[in-house]
N, C-alpha and C. Protein backbone atom coordinates (compact mmCIF):
# COMPACT_ATOMS: atom_id res chain seq x y z
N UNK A 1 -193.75 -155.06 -7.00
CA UNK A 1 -192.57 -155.65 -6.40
C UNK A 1 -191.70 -154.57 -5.76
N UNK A 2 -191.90 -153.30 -6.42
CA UNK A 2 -190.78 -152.51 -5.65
C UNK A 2 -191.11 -151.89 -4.61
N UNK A 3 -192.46 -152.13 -4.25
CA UNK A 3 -192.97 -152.16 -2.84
C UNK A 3 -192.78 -152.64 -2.06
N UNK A 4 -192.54 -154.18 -1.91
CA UNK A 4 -192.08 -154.97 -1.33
C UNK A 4 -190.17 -154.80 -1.23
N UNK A 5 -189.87 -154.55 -1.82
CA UNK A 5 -188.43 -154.54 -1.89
C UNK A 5 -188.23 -152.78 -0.75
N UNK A 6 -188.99 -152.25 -0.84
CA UNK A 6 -188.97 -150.42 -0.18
C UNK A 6 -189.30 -151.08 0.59
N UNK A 7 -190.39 -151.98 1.48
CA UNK A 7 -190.40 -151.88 2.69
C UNK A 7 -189.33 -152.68 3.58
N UNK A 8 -188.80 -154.30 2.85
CA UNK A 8 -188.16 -154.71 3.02
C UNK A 8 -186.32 -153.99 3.59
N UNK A 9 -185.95 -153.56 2.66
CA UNK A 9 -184.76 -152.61 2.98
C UNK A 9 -184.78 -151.63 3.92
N UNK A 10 -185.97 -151.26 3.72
CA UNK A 10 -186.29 -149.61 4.67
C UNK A 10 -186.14 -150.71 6.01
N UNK A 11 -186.87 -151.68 6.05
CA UNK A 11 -186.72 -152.09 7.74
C UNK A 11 -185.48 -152.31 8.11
N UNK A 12 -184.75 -153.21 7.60
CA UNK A 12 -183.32 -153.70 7.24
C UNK A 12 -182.35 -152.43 7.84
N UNK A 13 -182.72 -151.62 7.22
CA UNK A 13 -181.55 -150.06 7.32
C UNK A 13 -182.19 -149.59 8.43
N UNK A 14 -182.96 -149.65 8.81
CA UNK A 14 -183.82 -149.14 9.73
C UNK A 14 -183.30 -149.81 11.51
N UNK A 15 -183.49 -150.77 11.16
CA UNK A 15 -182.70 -151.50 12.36
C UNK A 15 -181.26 -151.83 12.63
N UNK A 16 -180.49 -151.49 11.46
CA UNK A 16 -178.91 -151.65 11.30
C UNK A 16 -178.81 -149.66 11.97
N UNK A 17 -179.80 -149.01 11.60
CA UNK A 17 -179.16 -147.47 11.86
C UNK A 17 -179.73 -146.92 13.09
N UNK A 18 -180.75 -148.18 14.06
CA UNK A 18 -181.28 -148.06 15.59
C UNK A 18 -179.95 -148.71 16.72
N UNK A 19 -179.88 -149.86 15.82
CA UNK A 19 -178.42 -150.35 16.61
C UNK A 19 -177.35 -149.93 16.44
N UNK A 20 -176.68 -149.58 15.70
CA UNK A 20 -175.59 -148.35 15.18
C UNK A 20 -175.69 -147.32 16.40
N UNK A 21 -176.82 -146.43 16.25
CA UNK A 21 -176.90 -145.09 17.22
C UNK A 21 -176.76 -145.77 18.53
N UNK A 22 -177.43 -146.88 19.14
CA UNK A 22 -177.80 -147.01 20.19
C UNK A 22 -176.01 -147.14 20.56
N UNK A 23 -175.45 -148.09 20.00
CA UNK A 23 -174.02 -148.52 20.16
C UNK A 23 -172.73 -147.44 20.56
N UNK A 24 -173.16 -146.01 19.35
CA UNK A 24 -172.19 -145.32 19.59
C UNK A 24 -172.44 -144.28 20.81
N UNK A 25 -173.89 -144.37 20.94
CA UNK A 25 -174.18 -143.16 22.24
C UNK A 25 -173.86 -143.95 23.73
N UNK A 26 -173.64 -145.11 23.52
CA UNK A 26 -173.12 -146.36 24.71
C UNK A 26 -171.63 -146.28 24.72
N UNK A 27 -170.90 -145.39 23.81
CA UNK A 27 -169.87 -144.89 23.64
C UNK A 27 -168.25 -146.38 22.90
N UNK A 28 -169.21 -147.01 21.71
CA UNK A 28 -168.21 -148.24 21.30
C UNK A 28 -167.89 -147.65 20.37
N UNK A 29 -166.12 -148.07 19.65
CA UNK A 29 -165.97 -147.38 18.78
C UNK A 29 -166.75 -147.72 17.31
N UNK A 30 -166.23 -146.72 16.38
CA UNK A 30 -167.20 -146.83 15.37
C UNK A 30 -167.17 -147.90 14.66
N UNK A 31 -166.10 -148.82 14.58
CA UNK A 31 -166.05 -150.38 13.83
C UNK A 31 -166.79 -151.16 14.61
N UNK A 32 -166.45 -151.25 15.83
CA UNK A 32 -167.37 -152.15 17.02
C UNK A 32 -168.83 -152.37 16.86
N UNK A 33 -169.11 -150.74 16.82
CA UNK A 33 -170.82 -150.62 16.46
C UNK A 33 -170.83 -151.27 15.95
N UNK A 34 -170.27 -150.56 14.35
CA UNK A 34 -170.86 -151.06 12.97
C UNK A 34 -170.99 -152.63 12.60
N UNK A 35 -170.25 -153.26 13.23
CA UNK A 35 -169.73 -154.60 13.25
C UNK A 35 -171.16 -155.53 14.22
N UNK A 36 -171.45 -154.93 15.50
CA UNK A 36 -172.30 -155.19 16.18
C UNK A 36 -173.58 -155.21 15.79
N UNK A 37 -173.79 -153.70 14.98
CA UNK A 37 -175.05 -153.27 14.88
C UNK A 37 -175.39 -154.44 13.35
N UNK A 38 -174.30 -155.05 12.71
CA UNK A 38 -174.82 -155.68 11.75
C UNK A 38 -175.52 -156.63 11.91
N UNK A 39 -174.46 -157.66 12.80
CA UNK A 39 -175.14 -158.88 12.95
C UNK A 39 -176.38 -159.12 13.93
N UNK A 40 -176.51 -157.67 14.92
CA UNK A 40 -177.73 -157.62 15.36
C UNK A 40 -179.20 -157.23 14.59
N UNK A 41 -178.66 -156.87 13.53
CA UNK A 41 -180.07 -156.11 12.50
C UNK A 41 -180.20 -157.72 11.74
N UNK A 42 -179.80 -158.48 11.48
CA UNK A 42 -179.52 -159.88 10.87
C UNK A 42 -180.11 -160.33 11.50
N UNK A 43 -179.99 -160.69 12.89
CA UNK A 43 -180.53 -161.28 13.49
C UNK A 43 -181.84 -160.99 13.67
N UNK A 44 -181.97 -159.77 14.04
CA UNK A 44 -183.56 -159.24 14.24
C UNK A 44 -184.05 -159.41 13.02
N UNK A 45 -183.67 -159.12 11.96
CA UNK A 45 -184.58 -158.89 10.48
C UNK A 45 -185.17 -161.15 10.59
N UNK A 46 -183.96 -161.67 10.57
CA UNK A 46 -184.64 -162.91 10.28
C UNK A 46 -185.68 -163.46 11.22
N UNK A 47 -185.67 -162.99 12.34
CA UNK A 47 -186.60 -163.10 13.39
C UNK A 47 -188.20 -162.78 13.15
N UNK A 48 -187.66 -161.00 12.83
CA UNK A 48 -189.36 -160.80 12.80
C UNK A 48 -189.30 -159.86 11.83
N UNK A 49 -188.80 -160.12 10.48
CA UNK A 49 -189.09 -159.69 9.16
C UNK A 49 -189.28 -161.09 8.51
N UNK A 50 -189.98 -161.85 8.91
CA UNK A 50 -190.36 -163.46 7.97
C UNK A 50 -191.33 -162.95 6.91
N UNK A 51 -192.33 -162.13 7.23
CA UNK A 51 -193.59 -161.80 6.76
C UNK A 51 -193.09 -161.47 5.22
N UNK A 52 -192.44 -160.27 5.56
CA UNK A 52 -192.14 -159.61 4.43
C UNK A 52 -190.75 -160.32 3.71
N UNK A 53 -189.73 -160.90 4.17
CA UNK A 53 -189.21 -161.97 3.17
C UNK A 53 -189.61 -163.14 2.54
N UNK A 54 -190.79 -163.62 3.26
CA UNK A 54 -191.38 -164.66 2.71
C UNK A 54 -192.10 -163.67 1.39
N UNK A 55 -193.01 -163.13 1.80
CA UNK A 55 -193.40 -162.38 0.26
C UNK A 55 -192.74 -162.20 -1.12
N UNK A 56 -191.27 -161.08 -0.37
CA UNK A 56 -190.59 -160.95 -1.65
C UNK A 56 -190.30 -161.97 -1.94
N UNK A 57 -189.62 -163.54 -1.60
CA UNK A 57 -188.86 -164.13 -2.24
C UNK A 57 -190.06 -165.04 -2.99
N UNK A 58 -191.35 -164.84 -2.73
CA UNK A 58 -192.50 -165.20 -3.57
C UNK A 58 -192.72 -164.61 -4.61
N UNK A 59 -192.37 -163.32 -4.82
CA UNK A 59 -192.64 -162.40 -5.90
C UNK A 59 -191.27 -162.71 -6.73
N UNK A 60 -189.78 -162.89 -6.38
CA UNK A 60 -189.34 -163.11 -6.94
C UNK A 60 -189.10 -163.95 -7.75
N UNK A 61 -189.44 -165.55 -6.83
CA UNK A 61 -189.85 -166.58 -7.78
C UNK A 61 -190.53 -166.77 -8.54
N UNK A 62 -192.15 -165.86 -8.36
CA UNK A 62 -192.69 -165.96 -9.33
C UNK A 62 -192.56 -165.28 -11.04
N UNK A 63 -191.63 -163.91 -10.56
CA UNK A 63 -191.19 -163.57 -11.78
C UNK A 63 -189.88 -164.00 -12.55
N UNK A 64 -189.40 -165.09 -11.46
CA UNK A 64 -188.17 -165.46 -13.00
C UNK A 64 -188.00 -167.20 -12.63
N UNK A 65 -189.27 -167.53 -12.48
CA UNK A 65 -189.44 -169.01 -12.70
C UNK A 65 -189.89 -169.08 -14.48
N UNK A 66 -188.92 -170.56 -14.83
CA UNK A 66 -188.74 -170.61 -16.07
C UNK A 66 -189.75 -171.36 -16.52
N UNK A 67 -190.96 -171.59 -17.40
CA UNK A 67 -191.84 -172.43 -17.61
C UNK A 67 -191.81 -172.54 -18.74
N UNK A 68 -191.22 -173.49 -20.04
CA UNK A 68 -191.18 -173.33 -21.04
C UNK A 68 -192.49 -173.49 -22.46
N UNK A 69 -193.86 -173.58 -21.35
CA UNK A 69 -195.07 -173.90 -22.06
C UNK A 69 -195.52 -172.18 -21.84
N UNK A 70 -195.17 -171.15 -21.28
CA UNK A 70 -195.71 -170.09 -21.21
C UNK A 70 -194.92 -169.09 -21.26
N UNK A 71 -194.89 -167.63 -21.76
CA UNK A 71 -194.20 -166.83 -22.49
C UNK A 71 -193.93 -166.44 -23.56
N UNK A 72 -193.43 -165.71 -24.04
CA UNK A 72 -192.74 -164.68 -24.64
C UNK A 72 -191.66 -165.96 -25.77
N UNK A 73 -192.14 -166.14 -27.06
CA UNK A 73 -191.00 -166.95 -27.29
C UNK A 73 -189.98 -166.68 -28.10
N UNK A 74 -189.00 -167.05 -27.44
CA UNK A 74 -186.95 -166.56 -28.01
C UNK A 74 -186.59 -166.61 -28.99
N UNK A 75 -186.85 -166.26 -29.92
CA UNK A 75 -186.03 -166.83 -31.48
C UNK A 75 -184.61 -166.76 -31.55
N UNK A 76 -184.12 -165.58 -30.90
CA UNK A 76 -182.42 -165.15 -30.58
C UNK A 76 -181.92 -165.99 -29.98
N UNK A 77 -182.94 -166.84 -28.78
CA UNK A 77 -182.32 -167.87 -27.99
C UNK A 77 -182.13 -169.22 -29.15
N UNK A 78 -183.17 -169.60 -29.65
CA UNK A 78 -182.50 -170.73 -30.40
C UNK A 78 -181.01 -170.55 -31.45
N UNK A 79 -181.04 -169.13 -31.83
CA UNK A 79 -180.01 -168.93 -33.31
C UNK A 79 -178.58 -169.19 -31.85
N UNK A 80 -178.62 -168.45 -30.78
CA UNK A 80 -177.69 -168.59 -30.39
C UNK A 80 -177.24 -169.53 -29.76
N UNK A 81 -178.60 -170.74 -29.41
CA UNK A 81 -178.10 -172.33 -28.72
C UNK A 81 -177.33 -173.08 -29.79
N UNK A 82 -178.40 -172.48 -31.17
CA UNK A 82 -177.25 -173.23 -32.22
C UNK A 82 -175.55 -173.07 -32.49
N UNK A 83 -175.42 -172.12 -32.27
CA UNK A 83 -174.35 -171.53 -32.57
C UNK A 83 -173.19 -172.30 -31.51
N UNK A 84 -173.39 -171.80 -30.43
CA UNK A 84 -172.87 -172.68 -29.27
C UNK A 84 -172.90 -174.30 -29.06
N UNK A 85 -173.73 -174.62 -30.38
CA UNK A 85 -173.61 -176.20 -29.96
C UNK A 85 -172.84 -176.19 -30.93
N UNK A 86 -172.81 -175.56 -32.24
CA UNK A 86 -172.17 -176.13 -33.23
C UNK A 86 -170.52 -175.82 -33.55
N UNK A 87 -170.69 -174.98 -31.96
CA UNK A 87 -169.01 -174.48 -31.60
C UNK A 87 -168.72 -175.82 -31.06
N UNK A 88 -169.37 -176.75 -29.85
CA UNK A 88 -168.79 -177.29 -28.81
C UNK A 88 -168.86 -178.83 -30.23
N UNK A 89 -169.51 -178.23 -31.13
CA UNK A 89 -169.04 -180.19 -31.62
C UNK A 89 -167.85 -179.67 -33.16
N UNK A 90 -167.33 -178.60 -33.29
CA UNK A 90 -166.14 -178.65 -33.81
C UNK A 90 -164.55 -178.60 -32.92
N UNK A 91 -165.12 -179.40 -31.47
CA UNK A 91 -164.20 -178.64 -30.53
C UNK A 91 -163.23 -180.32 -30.57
């Protein structure tokens, strides 16, 4: 995953710091750029970085989708659902 996340960003910064330069050597001031160069790297990234956001947000789902027939199982989680229920029914 943190492969995907390095290439992801690297492009991201990558195209926010092509439009940035291009902006200030066109002589805009430095908020203008920065301001410009954002929503143009936004724009470009959703354009033609699909590939690689579609991936990560596959990898991400797949690691913190909740399936309660598979995993690792909580014992801390039940002592503390109890606890919290047996707060909300002395309430």
């Amino acid at each position: 995953m943190k492969k995907l996340w390095l290439v992801f960003i690297s492009a991201r910064i990558g195209l926010f710091a092509l439009f940035l330069t291009v902006f200030l050597l066109l002589g805009f001031e430095g908020i203008y750029s920065a301001l410009i160069a954002g929503v143009l790297a936004l724009a470009v990234s959703l354009v033609f970085l699909t590939k690689q956001r579609d991936a990560l947000s596959t990898e991400i789902y797949s690691r913190t989708r909740r399936d309660k027939n598979a995993g690792v199982p909580d014992s801390d989680a039940d002592v503390e659902n109890a606890i919290l229920d047996s707060k909300e029914d002395n309430k």
